[in-house]
C-alpha atoms as a PDB file:
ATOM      1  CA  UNK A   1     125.392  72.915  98.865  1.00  0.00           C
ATOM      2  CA  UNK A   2     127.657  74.164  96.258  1.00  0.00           C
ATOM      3  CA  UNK A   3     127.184  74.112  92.722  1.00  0.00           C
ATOM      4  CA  UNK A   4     129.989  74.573  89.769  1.00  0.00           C
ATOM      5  CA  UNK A   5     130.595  75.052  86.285  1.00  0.00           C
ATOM      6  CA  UNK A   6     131.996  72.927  84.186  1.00  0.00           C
ATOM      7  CA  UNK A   7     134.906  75.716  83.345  1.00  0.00           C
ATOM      8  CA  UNK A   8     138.498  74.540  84.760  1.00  0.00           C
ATOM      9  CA  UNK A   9     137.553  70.571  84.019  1.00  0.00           C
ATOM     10  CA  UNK A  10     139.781  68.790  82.149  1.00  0.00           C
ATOM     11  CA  UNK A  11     140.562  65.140  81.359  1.00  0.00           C
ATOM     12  CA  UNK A  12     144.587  64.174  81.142  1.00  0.00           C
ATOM     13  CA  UNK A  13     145.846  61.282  79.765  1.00  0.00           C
ATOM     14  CA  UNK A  14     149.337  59.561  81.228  1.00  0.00           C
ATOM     15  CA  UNK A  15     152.173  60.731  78.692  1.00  0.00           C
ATOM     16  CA  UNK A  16     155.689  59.141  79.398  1.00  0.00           C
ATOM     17  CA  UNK A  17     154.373  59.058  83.308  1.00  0.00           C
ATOM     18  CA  UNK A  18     152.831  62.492  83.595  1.00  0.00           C
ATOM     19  CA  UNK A  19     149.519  63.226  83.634  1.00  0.00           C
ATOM     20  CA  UNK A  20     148.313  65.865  80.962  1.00  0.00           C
ATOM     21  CA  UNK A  21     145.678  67.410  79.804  1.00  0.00           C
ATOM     22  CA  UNK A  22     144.063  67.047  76.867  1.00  0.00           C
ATOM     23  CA  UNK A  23     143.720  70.217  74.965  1.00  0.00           C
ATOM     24  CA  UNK A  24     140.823  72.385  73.672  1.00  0.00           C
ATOM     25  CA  UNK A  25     138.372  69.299  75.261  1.00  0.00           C
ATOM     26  CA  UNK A  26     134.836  70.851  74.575  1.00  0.00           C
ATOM     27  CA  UNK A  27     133.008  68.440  77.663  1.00  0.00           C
ATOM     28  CA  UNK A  28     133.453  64.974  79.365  1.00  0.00           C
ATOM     29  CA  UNK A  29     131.287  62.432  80.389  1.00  0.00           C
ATOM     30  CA  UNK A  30     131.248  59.380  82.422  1.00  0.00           C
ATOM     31  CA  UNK A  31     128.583  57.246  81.911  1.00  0.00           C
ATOM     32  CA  UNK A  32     128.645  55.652  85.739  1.00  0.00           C
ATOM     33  CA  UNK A  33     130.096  52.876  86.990  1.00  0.00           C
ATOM     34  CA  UNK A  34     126.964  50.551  88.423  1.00  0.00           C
ATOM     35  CA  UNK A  35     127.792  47.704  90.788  1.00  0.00           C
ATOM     36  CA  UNK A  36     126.477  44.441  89.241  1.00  0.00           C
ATOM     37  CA  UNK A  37     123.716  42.535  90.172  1.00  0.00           C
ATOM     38  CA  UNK A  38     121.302  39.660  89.329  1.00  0.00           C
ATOM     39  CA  UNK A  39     117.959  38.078  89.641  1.00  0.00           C
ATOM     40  CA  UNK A  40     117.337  35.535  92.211  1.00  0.00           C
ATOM     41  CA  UNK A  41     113.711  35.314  92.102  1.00  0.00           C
ATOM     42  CA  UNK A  42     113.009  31.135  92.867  1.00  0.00           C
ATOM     43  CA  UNK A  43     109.715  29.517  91.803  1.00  0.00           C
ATOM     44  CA  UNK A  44     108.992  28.861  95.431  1.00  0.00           C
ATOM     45  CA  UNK A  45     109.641  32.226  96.670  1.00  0.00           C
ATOM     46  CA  UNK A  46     107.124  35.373  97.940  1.00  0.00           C
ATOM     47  CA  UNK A  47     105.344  37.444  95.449  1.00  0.00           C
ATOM     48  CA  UNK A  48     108.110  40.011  94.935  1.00  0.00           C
ATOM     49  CA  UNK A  49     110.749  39.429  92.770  1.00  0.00           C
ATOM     50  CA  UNK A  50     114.557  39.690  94.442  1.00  0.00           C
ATOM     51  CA  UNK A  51     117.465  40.754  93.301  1.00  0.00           C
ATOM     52  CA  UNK A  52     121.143  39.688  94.620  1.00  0.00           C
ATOM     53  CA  UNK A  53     124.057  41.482  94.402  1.00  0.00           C
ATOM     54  CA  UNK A  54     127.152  39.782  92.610  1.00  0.00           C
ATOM     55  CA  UNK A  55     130.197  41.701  94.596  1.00  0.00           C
ATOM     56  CA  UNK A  56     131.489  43.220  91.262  1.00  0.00           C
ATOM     57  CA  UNK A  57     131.419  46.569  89.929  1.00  0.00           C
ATOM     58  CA  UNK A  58     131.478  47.979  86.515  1.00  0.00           C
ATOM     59  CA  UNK A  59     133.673  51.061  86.081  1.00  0.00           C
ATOM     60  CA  UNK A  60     131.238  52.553  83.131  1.00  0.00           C
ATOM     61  CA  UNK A  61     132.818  54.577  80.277  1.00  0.00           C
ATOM     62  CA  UNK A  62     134.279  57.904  80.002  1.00  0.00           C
ATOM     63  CA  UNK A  63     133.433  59.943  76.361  1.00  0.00           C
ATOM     64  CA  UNK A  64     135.003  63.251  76.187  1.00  0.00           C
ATOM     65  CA  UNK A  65     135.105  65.791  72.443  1.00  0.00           C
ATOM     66  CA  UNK A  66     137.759  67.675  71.861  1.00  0.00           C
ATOM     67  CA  UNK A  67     138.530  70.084  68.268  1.00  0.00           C
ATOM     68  CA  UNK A  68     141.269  68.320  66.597  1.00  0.00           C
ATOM     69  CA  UNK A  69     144.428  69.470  65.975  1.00  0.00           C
ATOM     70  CA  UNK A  70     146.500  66.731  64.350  1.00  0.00           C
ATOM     71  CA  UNK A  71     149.771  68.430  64.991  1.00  0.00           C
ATOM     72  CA  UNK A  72     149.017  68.299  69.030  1.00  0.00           C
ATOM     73  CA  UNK A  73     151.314  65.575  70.402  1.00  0.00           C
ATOM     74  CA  UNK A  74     148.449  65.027  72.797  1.00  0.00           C
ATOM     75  CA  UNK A  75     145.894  64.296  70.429  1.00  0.00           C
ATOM     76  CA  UNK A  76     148.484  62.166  68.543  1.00  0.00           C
ATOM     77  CA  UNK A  77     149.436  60.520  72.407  1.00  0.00           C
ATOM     78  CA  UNK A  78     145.629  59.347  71.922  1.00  0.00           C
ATOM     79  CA  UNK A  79     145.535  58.075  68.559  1.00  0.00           C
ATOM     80  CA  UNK A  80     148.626  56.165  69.283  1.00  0.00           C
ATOM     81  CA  UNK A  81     146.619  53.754  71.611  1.00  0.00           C
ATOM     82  CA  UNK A  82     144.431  52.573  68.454  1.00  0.00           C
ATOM     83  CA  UNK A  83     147.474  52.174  66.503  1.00  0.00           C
ATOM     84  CA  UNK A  84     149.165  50.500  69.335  1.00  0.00           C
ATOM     85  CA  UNK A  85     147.083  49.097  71.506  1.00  0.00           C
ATOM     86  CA  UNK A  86     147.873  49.920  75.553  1.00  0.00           C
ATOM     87  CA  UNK A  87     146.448  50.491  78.508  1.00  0.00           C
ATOM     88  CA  UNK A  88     146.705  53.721  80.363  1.00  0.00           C
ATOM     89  CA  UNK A  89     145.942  55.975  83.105  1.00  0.00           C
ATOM     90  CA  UNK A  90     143.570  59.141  82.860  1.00  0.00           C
ATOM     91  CA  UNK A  91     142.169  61.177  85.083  1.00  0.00           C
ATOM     92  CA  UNK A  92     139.101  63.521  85.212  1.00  0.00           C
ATOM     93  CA  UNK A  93     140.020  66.854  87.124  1.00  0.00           C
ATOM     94  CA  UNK A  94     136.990  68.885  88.970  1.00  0.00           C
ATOM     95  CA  UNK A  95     137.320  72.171  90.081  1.00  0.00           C
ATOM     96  CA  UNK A  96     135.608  72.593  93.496  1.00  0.00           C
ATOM     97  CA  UNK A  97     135.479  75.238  96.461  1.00  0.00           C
ATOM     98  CA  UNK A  98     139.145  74.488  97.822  1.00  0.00           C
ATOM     99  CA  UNK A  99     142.063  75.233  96.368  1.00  0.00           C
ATOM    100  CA  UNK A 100     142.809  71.921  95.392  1.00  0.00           C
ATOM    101  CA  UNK A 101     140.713  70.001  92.562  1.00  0.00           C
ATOM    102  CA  UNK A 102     138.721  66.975  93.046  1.00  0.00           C
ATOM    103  CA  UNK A 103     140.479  64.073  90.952  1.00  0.00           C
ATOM    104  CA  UNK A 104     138.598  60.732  89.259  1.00  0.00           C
ATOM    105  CA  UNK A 105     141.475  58.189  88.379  1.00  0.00           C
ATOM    106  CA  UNK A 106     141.062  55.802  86.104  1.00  0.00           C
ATOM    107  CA  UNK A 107     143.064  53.065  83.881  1.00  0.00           C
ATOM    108  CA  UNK A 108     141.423  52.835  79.996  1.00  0.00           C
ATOM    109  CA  UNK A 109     141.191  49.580  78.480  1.00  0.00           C
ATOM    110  CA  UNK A 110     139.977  49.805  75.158  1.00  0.00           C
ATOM    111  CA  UNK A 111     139.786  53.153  73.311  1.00  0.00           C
ATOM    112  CA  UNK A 112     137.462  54.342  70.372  1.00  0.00           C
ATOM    113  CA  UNK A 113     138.545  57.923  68.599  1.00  0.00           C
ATOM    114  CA  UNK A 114     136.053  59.392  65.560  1.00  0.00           C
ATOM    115  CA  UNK A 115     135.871  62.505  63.637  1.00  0.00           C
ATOM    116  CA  UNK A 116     133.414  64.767  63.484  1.00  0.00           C
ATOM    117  CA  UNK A 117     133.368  67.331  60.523  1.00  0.00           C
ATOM    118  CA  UNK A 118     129.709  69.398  60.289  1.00  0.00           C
ATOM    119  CA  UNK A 119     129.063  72.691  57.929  1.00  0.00           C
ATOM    120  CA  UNK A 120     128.694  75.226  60.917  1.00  0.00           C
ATOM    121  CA  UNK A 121     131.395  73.416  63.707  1.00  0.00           C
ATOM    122  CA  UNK A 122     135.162  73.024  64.206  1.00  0.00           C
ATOM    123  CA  UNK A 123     136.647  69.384  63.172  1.00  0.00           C
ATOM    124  CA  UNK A 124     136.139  67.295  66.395  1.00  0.00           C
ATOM    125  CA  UNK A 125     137.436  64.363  67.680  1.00  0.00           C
ATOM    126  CA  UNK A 126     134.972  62.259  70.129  1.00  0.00           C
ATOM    127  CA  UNK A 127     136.931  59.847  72.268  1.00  0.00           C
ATOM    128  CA  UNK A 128     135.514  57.008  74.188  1.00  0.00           C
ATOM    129  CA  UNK A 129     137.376  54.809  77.449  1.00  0.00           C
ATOM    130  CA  UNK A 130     136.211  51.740  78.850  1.00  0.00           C
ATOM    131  CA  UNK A 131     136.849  52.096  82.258  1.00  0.00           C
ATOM    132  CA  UNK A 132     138.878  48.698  83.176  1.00  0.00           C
ATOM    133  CA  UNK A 133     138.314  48.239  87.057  1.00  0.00           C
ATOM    134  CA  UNK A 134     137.091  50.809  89.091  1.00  0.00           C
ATOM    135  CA  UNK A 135     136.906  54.829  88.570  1.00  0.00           C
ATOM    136  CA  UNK A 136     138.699  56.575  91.645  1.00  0.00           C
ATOM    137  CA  UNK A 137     135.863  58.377  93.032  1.00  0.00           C
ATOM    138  CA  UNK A 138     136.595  60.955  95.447  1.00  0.00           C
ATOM    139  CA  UNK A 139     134.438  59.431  98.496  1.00  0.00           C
END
């Protein structure tokens, strides 16, 4: 089984119906979509409590850092969607053993952007994506 780096993985944001990067991103993480259950334990059941499963799925969230440059029409591309509230597709591109990379699609509903300013680091911007739907796992 192969294992990879994290170096060539980017997250892109949909720009005027292109998908682009987002520069100088320093990681990414997606916290897992989880399909959605619930408990169904009845007072006349067995001894073990049961679980049922509700046919939805959760798409999770997807965090990623990256050092801010205010200038960057990218960065400003995210911003944007606070100021004007949208939403949009992203994707999450994996580097794997083929020539091609492994793509997660995904649509954002509801977008959080921070700053992060620290004696010893760069100025960072942390930006969080509710997943709305599902993520496009590669399956």
């Amino acid at each position: 089984m192969a294992k990879f780096g994290g170096k060539a993985s980017a997250i892109q944001i949909n720009i005027a119906s292109t998908l682009t990067t987002v520069p100088q991103c320093v990681n990414i993480d997606h916290s897992g979509g989880a399909s959605g259950d619930f408990e169904s334990t009845t007072l006349d059941g067995a001894v073990g409590m049961t679980r049922n499963m509700t046919g939805y799925s959760s798409g999770g969230t997807v965090s990623f850092e990256v050092f801010l440059d205010s200038t960057n029409t990218v960065h400003q591309a995210i911003t944007d969607i606070i100021t004007t509230p949208v939403t949009n597709a992203w994707n999450i591109v994996i580097p794997n053993a083929t020539t091609t990379d492994t793509d997660w699609a995904f649509t954002g509903a509801g977008t959080e952007v921070g700053l992060a300013i620290a004696v010893e680091d760069g100025i960072k911007m942390p930006v969080s994506i509710n997943v709305t739907g599902l993520m496009g796992y590669a399956t």
